[in-house]
N, C-alpha and C. Protein backbone atom coordinates (compact mmCIF):
# COMPACT_ATOMS: atom_id res chain seq x y z
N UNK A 1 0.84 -1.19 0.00
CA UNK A 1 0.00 0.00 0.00
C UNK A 1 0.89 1.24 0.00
N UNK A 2 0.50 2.06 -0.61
CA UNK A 2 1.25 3.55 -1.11
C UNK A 2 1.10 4.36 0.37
N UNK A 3 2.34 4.77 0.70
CA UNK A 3 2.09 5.67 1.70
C UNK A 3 2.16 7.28 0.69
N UNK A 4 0.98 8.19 1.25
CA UNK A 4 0.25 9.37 0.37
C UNK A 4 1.34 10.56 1.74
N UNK A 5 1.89 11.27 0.71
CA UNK A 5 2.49 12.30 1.32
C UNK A 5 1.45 13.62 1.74
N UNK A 6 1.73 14.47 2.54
CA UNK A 6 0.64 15.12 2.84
C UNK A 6 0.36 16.43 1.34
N UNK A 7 1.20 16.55 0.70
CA UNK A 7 0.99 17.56 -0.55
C UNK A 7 -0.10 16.57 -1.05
N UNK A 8 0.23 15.18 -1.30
CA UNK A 8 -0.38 14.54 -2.34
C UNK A 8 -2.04 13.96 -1.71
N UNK A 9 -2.02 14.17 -0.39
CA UNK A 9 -3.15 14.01 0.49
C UNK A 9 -4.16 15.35 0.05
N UNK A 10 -3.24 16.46 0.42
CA UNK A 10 -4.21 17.43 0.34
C UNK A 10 -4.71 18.12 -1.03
N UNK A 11 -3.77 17.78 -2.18
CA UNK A 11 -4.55 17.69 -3.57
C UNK A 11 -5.41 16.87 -3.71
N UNK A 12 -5.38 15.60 -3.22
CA UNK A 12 -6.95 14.77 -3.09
C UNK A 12 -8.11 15.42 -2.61
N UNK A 13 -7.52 15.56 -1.41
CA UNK A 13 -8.92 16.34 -0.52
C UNK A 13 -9.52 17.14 -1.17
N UNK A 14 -9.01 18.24 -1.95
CA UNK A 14 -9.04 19.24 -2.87
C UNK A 14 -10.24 18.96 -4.22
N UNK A 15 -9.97 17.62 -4.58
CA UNK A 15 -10.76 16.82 -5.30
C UNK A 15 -12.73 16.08 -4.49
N UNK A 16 -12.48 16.63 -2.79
CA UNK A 16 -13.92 16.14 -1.87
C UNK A 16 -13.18 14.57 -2.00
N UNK A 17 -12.17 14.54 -2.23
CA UNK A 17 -11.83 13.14 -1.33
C UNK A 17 -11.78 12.52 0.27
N UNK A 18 -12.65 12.36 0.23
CA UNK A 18 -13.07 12.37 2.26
C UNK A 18 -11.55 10.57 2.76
N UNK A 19 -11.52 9.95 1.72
CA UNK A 19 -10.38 9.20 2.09
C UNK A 19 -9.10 9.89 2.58
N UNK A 20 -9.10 10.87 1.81
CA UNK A 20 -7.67 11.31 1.63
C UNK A 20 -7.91 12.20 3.33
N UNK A 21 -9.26 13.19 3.46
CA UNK A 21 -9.35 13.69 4.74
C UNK A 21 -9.39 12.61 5.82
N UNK A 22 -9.95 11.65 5.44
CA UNK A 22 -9.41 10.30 6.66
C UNK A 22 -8.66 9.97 7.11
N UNK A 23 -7.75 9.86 6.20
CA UNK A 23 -6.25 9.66 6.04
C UNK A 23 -5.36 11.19 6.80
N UNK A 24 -5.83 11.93 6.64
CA UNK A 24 -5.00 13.22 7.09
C UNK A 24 -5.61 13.41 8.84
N UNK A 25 -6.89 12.94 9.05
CA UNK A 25 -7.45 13.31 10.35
C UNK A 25 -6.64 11.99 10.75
N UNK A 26 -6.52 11.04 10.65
CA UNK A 26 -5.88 9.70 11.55
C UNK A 26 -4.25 10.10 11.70
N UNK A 27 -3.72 10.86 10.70
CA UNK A 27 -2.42 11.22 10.82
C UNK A 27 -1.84 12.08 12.10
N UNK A 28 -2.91 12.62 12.13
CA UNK A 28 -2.41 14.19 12.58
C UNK A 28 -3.62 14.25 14.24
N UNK A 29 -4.53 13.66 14.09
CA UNK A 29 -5.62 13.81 15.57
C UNK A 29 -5.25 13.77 16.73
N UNK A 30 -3.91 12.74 16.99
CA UNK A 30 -3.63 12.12 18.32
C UNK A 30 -2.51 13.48 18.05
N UNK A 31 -2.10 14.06 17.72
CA UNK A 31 -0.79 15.17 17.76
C UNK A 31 -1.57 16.43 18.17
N UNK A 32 -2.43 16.50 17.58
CA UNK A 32 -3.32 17.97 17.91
C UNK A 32 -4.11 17.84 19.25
N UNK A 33 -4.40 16.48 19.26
CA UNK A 33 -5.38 16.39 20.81
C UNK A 33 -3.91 15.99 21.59
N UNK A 34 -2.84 15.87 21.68
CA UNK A 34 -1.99 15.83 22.78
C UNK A 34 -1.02 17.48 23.00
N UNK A 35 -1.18 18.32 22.03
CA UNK A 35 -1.10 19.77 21.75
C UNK A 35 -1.89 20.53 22.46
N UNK A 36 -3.22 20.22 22.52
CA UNK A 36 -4.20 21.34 22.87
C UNK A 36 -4.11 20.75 23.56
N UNK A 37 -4.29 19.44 24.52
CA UNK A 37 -4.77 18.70 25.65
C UNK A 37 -3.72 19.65 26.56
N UNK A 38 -2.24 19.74 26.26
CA UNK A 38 -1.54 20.85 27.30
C UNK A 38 -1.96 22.20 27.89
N UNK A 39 -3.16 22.70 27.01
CA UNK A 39 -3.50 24.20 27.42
C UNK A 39 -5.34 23.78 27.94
N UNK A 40 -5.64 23.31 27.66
CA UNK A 40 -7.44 23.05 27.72
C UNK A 40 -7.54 21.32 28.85
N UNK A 41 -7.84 21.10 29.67
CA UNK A 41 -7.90 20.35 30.15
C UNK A 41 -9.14 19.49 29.70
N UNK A 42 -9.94 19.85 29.50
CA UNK A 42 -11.29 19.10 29.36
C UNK A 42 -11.44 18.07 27.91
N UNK A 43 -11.33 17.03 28.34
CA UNK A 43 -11.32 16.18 27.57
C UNK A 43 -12.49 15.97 26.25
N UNK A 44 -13.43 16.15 26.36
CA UNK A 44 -14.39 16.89 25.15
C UNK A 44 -14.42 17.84 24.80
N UNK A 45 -14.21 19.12 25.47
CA UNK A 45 -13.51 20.37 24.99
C UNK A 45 -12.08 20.12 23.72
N UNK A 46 -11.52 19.76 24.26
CA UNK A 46 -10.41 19.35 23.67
C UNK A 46 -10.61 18.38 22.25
N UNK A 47 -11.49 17.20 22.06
CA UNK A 47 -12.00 16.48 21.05
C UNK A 47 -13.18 18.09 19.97
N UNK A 48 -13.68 18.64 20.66
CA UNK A 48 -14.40 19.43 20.06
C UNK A 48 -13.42 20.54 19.29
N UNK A 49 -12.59 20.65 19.96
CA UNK A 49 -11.93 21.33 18.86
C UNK A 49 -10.80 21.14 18.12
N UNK A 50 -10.49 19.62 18.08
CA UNK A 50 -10.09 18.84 17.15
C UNK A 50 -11.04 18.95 15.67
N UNK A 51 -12.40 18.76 16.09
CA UNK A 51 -13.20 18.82 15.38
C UNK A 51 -13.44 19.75 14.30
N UNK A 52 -13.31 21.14 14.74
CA UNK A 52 -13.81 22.10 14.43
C UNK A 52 -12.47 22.86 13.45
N UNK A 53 -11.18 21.65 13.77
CA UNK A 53 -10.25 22.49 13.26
C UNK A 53 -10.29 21.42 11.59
N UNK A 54 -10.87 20.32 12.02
CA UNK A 54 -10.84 19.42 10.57
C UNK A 54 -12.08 19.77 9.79
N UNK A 55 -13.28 20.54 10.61
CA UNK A 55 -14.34 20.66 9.69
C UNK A 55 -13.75 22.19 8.69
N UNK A 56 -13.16 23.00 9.55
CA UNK A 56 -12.71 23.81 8.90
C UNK A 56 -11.54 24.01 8.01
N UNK A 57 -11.04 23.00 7.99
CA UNK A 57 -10.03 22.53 6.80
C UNK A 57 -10.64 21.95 5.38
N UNK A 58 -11.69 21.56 5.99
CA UNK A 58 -12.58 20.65 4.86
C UNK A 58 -13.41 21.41 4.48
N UNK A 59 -13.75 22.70 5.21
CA UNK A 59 -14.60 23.87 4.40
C UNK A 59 -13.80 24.85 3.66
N UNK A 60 -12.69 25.00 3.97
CA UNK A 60 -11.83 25.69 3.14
C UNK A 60 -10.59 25.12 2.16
N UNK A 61 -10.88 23.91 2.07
CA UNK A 61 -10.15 22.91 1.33
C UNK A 61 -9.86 23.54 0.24
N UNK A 62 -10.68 23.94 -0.33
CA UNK A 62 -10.34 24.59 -2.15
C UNK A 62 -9.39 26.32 -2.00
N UNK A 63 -9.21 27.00 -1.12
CA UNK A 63 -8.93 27.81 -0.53
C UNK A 63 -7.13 27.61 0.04
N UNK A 64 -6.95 26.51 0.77
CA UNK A 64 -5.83 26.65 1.70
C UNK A 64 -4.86 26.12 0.70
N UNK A 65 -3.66 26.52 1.14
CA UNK A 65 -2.83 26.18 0.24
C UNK A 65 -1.07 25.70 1.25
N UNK A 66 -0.88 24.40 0.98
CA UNK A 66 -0.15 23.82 1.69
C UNK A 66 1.19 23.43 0.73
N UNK A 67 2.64 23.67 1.37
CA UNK A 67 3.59 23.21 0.81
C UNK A 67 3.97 21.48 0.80
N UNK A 68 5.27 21.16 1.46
CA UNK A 68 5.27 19.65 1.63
C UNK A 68 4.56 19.34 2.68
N UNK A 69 4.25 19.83 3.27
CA UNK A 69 3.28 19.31 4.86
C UNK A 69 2.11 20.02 5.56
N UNK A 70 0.88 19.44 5.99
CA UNK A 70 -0.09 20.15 6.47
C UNK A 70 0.36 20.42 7.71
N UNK A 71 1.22 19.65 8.48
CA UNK A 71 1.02 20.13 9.58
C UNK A 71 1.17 21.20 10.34
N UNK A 72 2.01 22.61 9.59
CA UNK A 72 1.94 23.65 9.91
C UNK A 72 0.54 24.44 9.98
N UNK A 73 -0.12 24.12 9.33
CA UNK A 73 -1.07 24.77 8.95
C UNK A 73 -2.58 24.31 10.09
N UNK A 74 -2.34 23.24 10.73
CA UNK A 74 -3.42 22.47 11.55
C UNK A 74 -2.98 23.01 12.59
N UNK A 75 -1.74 23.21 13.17
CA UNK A 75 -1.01 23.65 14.46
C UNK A 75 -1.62 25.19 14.60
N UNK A 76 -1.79 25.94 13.72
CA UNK A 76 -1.93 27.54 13.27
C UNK A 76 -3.45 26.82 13.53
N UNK A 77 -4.42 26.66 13.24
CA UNK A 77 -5.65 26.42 12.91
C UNK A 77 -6.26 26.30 14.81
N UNK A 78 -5.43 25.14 14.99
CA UNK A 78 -5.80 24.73 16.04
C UNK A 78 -5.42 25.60 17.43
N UNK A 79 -4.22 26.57 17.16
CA UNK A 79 -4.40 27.51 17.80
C UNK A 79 -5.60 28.76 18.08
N UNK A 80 -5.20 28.83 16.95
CA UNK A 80 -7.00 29.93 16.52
C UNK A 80 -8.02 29.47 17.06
N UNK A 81 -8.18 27.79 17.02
CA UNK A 81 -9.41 27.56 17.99
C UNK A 81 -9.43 27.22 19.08
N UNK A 82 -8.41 27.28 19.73
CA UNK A 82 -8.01 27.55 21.36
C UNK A 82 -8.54 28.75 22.07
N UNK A 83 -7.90 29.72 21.01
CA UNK A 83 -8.02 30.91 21.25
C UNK A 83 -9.16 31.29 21.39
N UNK A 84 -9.96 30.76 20.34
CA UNK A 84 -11.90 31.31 20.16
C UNK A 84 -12.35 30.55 21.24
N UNK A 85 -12.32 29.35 21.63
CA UNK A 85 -12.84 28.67 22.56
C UNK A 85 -12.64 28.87 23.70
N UNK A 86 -11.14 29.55 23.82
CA UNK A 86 -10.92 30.24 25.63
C UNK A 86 -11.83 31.35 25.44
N UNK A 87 -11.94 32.23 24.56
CA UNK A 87 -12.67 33.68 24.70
C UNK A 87 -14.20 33.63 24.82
N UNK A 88 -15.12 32.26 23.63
CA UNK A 88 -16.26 32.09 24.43
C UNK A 88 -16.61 31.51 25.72
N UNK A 89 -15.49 30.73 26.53
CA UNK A 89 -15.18 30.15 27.63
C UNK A 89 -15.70 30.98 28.37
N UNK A 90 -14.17 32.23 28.27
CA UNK A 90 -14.52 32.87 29.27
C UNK A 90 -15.68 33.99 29.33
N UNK A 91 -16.30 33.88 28.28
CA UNK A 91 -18.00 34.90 27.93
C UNK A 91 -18.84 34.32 29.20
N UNK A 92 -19.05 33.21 29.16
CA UNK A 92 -20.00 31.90 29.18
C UNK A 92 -19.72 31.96 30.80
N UNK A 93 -18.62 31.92 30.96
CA UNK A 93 -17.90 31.96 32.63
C UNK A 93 -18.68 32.83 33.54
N UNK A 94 -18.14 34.26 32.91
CA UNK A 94 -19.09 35.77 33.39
C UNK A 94 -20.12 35.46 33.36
N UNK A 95 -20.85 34.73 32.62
CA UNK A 95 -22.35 35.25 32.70
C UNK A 95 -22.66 34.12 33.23
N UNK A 96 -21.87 32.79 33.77
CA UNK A 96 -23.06 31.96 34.62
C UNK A 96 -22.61 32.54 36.26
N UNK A 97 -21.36 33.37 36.14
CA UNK A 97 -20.74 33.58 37.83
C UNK A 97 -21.98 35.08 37.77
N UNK A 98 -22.19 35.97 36.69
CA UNK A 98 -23.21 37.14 36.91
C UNK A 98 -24.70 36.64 37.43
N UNK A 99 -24.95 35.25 36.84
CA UNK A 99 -26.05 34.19 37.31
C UNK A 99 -26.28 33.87 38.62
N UNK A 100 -24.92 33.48 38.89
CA UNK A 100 -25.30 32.89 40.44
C UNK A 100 -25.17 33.99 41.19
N UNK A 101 -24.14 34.67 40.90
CA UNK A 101 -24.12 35.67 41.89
C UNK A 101 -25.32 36.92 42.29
N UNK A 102 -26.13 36.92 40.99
CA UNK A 102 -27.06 38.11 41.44
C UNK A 102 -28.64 37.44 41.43
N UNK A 103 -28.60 36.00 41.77
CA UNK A 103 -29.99 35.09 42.14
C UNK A 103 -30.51 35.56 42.73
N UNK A 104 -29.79 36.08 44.01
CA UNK A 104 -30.78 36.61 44.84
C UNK A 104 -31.69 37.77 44.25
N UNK A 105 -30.64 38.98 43.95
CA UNK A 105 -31.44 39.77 42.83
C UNK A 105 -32.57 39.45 42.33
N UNK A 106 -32.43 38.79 41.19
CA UNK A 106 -33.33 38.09 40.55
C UNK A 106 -34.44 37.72 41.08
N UNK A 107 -34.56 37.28 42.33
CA UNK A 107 -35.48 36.90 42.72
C UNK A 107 -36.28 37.62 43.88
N UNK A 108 -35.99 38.97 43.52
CA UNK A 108 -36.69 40.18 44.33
C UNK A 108 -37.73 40.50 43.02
N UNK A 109 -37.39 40.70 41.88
CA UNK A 109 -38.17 40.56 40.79
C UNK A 109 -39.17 41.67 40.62
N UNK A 110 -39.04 42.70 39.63
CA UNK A 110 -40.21 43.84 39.88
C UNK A 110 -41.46 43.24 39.63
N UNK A 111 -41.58 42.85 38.31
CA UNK A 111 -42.95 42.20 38.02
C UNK A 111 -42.87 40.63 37.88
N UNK A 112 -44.72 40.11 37.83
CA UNK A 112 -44.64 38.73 38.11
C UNK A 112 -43.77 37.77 37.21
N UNK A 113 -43.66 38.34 35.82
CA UNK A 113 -42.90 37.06 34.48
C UNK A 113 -41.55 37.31 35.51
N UNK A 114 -40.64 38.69 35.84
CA UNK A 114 -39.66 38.60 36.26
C UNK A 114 -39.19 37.55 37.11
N UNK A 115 -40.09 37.72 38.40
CA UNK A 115 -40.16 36.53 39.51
C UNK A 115 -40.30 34.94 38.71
N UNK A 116 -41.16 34.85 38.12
CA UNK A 116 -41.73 33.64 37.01
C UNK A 116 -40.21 32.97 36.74
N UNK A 117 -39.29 33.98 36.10
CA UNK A 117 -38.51 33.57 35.53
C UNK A 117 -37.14 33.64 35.90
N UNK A 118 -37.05 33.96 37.24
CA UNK A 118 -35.75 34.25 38.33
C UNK A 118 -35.86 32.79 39.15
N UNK A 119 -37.52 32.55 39.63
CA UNK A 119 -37.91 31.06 39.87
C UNK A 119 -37.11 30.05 39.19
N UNK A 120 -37.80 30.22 37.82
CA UNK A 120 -37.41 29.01 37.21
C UNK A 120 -35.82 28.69 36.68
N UNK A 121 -35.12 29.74 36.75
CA UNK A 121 -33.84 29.63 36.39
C UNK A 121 -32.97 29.30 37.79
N UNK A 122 -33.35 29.76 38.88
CA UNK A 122 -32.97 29.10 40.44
C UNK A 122 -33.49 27.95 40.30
N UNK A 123 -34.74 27.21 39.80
CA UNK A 123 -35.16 25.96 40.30
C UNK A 123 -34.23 25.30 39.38
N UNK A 124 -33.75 25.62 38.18
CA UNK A 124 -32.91 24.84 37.25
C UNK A 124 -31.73 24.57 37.62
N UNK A 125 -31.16 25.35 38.23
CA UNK A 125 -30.01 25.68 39.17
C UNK A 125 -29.52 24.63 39.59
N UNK A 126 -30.85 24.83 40.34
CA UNK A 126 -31.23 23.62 42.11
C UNK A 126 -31.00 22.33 41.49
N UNK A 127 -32.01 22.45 40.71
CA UNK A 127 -32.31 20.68 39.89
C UNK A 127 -30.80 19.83 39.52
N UNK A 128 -30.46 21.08 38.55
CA UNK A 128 -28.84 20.41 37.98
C UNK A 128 -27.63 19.90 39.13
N UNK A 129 -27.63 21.35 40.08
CA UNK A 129 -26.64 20.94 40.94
C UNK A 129 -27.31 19.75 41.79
N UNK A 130 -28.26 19.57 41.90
CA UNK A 130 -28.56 17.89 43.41
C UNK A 130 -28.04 17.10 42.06
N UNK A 131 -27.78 17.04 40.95
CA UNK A 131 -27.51 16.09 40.23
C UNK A 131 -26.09 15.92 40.29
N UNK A 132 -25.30 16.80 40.80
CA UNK A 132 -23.70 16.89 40.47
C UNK A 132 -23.70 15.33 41.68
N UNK A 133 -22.21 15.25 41.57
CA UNK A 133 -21.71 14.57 42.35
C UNK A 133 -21.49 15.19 43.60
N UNK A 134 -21.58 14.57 44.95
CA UNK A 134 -21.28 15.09 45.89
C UNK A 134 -20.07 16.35 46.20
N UNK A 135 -18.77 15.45 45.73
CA UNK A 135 -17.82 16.23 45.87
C UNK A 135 -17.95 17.98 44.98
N UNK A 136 -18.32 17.20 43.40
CA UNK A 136 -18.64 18.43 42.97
C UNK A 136 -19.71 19.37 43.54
N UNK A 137 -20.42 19.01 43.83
CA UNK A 137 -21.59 19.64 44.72
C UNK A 137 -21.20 20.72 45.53
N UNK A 138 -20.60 20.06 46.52
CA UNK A 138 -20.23 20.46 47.24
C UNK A 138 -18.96 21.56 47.18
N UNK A 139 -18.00 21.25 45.89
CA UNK A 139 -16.82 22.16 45.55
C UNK A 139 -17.71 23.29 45.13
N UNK A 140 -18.60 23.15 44.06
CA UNK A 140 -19.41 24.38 43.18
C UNK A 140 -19.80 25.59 44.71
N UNK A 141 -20.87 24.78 45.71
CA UNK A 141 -21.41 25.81 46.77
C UNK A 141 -20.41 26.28 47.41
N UNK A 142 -19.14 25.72 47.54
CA UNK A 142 -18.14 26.20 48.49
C UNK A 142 -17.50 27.54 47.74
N UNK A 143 -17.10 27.41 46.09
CA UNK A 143 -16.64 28.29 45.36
C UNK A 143 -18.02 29.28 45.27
N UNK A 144 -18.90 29.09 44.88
CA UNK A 144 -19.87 30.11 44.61
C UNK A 144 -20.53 31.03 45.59
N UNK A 145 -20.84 30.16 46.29
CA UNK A 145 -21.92 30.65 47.13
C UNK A 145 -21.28 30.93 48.76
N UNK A 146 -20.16 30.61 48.89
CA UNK A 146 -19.48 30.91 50.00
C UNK A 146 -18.22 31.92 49.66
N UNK A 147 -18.21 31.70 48.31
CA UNK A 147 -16.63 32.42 47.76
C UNK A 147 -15.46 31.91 48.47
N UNK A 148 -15.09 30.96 48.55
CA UNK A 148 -13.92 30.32 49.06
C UNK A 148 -13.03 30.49 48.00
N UNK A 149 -11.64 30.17 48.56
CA UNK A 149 -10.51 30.14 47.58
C UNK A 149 -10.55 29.06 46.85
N UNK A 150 -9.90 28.01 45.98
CA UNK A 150 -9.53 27.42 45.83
C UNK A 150 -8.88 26.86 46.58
N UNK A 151 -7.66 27.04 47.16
CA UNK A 151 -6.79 26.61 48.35
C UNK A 151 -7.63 26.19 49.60
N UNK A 152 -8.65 27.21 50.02
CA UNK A 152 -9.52 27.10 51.60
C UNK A 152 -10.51 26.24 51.07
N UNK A 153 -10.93 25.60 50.09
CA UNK A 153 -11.63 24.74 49.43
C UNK A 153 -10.89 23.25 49.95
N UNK A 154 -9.70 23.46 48.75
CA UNK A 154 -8.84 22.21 48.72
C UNK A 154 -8.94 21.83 50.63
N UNK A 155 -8.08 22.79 51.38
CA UNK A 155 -7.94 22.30 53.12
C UNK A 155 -8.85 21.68 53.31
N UNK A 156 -10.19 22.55 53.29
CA UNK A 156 -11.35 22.12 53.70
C UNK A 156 -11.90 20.67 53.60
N UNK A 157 -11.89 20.17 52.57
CA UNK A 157 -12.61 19.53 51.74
C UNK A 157 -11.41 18.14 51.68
N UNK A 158 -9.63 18.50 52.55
CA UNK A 158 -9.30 17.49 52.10
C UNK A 158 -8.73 16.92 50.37
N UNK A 159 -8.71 17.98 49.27
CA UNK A 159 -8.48 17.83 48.41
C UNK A 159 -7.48 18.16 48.00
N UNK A 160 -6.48 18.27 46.69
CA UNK A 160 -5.75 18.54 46.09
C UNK A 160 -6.41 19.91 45.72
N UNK A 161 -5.77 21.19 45.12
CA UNK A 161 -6.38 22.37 44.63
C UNK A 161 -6.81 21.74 43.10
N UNK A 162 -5.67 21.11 42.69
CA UNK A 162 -6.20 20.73 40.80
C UNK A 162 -7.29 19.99 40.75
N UNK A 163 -7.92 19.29 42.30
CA UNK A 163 -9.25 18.53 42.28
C UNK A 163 -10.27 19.31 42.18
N UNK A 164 -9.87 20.04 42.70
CA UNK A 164 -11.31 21.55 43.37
C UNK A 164 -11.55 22.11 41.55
N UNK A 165 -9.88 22.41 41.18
CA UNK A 165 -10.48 23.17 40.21
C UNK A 165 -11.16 22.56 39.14
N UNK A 166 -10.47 21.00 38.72
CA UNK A 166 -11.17 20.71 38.02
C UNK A 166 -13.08 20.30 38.03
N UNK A 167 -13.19 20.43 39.31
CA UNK A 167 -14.43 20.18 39.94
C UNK A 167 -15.93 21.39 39.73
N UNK A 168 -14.46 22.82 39.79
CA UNK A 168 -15.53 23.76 39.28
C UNK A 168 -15.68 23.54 38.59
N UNK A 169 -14.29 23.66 37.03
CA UNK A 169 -14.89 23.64 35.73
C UNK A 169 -15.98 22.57 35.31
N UNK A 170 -15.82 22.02 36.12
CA UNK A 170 -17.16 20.64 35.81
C UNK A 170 -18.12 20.65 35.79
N UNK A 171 -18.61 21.55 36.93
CA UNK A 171 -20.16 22.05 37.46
C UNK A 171 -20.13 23.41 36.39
N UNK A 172 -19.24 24.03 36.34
CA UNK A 172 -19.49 25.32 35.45
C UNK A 172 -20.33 24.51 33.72
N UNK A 173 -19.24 23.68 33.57
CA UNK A 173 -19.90 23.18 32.20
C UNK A 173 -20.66 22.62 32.17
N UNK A 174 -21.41 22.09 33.24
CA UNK A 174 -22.18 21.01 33.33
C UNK A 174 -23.53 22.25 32.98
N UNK A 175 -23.59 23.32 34.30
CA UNK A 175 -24.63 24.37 34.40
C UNK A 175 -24.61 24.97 32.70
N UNK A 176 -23.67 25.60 32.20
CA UNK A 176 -24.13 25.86 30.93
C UNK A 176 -24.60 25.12 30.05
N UNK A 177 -24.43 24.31 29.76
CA UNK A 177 -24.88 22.75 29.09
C UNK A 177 -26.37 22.57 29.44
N UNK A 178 -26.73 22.48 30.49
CA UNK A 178 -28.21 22.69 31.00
C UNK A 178 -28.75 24.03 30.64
N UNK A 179 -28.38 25.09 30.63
CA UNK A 179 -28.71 26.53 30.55
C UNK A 179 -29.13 26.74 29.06
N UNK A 180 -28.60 26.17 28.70
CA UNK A 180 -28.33 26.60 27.39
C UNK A 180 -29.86 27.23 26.25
């Protein structure tokens, strides 16, 4: 069997050869998800924008233009979507910490839809978090709703700090995911 160089890969592709993009995503996936996996911890985070960096290679296929090797060009790509994905991250962040933090707000409510709907976004709240796992449960109310450190978390709680944190980001994604 012919091993396909990546010039000669990506003139295929060029042709809507989805082999040849098969062939280039199996090459190159485990390099880009052990790349980004260093800056993004989240293990579907991380597959998602593996994703997003091959759909967008394959939408601009007729467009990009590669010398002897793609892989400069996926490394560049996949940065860019680090980058977009930390910045809606951190959008998404603000506005579920502007969430919890001003519930109470919310639920002073001038008129009745207001209240209606300060309710139902606390009862969603409620619902999701009894669903977390204990520990997470329990990390989310300690960070949120008590404002603990990380560190006075970790003591507390007996944990490592990289447990705690990964524990917020867990409940954080979990709550937007439900929110949505």
């Amino acid at each position: 069997m012919k091993t396909w160089s990546d010039s000669e890969l990506f003139e295929e592709l060029k042709k809507d050869n989805k082999m040849a993009f098969s062939i280039l995503f199996d090459r190159y996936s485990d390099i880009l998800f052990r790349f980004i996996q260093k800056r993004i911890e989240s293990i579907p985070d991380v597959e998602d924008i593996i994703q997003e960096v091959f759909i967008s290679m394959w939408n601009r296929r007729s467009k990009i233009e590669v010398g002897d090797s793609i892989y400069p060009y996926l490394f560049k790509a996949a940065k860019y979507e680090m980058i977009d994905w930390l910045i809606k991250s951190e959008k998404r962040n603000r506005h579920l910490d502007y969430l919890e933090i001003n519930k109470d707000q919310y639920l002073i409510g001038n008129t009745s839809e207001d209240e209606l709907i300060a309710k139902e976004l606390a009862r969603l709240l409620e619902n999701e978090m009894s669903r977390m796992p204990d520990t997470m449960r329990s990390v989310f109310r300690l960070s949120r709703s008590e404002d603990m450190s990380i560190k006075d978390i970790a003591n507390q709680l007996s944990l490592s700090e990289q447990t705690v944190k990964n524990n917020v980001s867990m409940a954080l994604n979990r709550l937007k995911f439900k929110l949505k």
